[in-house]
Protein backbone atom coordinates (compact mmCIF):
# COMPACT_ATOMS: atom_id res chain seq x y z
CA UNK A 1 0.00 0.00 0.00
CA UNK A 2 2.96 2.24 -0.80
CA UNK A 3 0.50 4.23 -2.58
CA UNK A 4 -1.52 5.36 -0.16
CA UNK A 5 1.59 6.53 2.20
CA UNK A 6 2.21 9.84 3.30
CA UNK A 7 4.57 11.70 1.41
CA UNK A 8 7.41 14.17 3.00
CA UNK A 9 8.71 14.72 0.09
CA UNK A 10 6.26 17.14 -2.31
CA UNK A 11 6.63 17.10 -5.98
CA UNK A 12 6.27 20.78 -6.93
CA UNK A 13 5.85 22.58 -10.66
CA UNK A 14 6.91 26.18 -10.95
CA UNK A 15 4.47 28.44 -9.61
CA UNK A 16 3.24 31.34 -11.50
CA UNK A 17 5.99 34.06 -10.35
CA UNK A 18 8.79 31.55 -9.64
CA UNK A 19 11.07 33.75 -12.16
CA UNK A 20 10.61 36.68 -9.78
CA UNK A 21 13.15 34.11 -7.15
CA UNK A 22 17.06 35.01 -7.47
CA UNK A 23 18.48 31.25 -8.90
CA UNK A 24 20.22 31.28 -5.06
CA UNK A 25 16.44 31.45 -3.38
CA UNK A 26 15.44 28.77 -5.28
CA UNK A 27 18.07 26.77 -4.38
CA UNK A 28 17.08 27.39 -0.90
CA UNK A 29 14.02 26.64 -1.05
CA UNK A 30 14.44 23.32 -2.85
CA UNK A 31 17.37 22.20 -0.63
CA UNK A 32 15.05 23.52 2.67
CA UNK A 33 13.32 21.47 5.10
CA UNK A 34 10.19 23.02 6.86
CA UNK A 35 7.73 22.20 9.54
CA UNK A 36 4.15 22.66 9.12
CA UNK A 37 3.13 25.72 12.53
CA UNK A 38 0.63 25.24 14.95
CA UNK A 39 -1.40 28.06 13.07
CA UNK A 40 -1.90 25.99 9.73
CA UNK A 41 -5.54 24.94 8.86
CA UNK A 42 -8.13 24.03 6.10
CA UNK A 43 -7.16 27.90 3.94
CA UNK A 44 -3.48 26.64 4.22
CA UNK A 45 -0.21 25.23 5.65
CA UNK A 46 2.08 27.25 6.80
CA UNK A 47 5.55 26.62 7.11
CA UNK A 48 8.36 27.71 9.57
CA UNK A 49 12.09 27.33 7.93
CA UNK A 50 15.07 29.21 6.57
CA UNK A 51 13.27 31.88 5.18
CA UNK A 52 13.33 32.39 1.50
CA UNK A 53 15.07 36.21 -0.17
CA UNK A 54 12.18 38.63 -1.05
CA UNK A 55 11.30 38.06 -4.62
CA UNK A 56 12.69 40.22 -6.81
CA UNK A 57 9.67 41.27 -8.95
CA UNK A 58 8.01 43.37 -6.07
CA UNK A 59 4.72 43.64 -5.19
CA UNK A 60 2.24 41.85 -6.54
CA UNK A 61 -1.56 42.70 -7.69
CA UNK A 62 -3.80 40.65 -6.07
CA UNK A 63 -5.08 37.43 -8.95
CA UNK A 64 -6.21 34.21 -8.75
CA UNK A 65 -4.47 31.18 -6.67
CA UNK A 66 -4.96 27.71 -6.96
CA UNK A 67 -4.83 24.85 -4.63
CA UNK A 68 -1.64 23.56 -3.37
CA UNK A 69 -0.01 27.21 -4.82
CA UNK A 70 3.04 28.00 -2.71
CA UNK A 71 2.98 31.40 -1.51
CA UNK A 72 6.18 33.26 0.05
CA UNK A 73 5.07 35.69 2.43
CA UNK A 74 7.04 38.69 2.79
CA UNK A 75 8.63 37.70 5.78
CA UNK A 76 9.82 34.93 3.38
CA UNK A 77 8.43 32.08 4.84
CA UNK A 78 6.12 30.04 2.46
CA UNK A 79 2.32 29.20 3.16
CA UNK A 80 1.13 26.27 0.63
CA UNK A 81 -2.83 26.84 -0.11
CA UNK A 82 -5.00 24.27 0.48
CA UNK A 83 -9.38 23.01 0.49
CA UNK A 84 -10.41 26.45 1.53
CA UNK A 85 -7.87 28.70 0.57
CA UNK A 86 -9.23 32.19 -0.56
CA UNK A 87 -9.91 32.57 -4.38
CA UNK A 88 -6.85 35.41 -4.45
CA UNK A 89 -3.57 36.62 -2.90
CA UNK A 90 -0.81 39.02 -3.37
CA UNK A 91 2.22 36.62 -2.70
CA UNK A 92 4.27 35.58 -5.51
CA UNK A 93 4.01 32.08 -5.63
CA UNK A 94 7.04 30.10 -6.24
CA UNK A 95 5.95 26.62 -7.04
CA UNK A 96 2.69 24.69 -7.16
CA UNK A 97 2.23 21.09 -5.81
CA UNK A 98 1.09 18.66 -7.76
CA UNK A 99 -2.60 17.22 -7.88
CA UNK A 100 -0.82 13.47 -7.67
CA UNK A 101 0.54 14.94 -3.96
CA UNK A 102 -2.49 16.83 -3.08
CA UNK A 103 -3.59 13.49 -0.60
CA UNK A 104 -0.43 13.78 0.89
CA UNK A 105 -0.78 17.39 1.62
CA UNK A 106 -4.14 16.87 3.13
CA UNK A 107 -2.56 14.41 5.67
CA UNK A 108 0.47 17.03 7.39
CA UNK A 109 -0.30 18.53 10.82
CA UNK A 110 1.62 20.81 12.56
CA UNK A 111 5.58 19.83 13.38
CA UNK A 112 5.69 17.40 10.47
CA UNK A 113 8.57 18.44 8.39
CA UNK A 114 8.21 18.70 4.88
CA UNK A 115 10.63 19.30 1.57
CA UNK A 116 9.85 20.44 -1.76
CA UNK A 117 11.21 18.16 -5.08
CA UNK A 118 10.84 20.10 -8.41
CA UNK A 119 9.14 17.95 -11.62
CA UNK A 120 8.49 18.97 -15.12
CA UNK A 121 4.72 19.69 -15.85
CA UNK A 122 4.73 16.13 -18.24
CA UNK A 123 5.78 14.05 -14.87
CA UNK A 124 3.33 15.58 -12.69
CA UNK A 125 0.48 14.81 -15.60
CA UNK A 126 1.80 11.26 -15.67
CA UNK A 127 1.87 10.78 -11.70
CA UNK A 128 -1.73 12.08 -11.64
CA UNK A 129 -2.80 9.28 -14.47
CA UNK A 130 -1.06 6.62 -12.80
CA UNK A 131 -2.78 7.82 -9.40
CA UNK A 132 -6.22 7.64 -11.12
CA UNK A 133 -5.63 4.19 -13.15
CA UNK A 134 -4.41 2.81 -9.57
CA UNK A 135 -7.75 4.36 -7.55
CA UNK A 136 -9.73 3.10 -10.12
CA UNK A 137 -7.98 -0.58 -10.01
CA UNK A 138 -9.38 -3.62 -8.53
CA UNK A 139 -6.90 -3.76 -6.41
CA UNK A 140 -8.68 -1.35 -3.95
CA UNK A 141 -12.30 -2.94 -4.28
CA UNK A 142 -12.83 -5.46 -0.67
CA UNK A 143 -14.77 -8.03 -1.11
């Protein structure tokens, strides 16, 4: 039932404004290790770590977010949206995760420590096929 395990280890895409992030934040942020806070619920996780360099685009206008968007606050500490998050937000969003790791998200609480993987937009369609081919085996039907 490997499948059904807990990741701590999220596959991420780029997010929307993950150009606005100096090449050394990035590398930060990948290389990172945070812990979900005590003050993390159903709008979104947030995360306590090395805190990531301001982006470098700004400020933002407010627009749209999706769920599982990573956010970096401007104390540089990320906040990953999640079942309720609000429908938009002003902080640039380095990296997305993926809709395959989305379960896995779902099943932190607060001091689990998490890391972020990057994956190319192909992978993440092919993790989220092979998720739904495996749900939808009979493997998981009980007699």
């Amino acid at each position: 039932m490997a499948h059904l395990a807990p990741r701590r280890v999220l596959r991420v895409t780029p997010g929307p404004q993950s150009d606005w992030f100096s090449h050394e934040s990035q590398k930060a942020f990948y290389a990172g290790t945070y812990r979900v806070t005590e003050e993390s619920n159903r709008m979104g996780l947030r995360l306590e770590g090395a805190a990531i360099a301001a982006a470098a685009g700004g400020e933002m206008i407010s627009e749209g977010v999706s769920l599982g968007a990573i956010q970096i606050t401007a104390g540089g500490l990320p906040i990953i949206l999640f079942v309720e998050q609000q429908t938009t937000g002003g902080y640039p969003k380095i990296a997305n995760v993926i809709s395959a790791d989305l379960a896995s998200l779902g099943q932190l609480k607060p001091r689990d420590e998490v890391r972020f993987e990057p994956v190319e937009m192909e992978t993440a369609r092919t993790l989220l096929a092979e998720q739904e081919k495996w749900l939808a085996s009979k493997e998981l039907i009980l007699a």
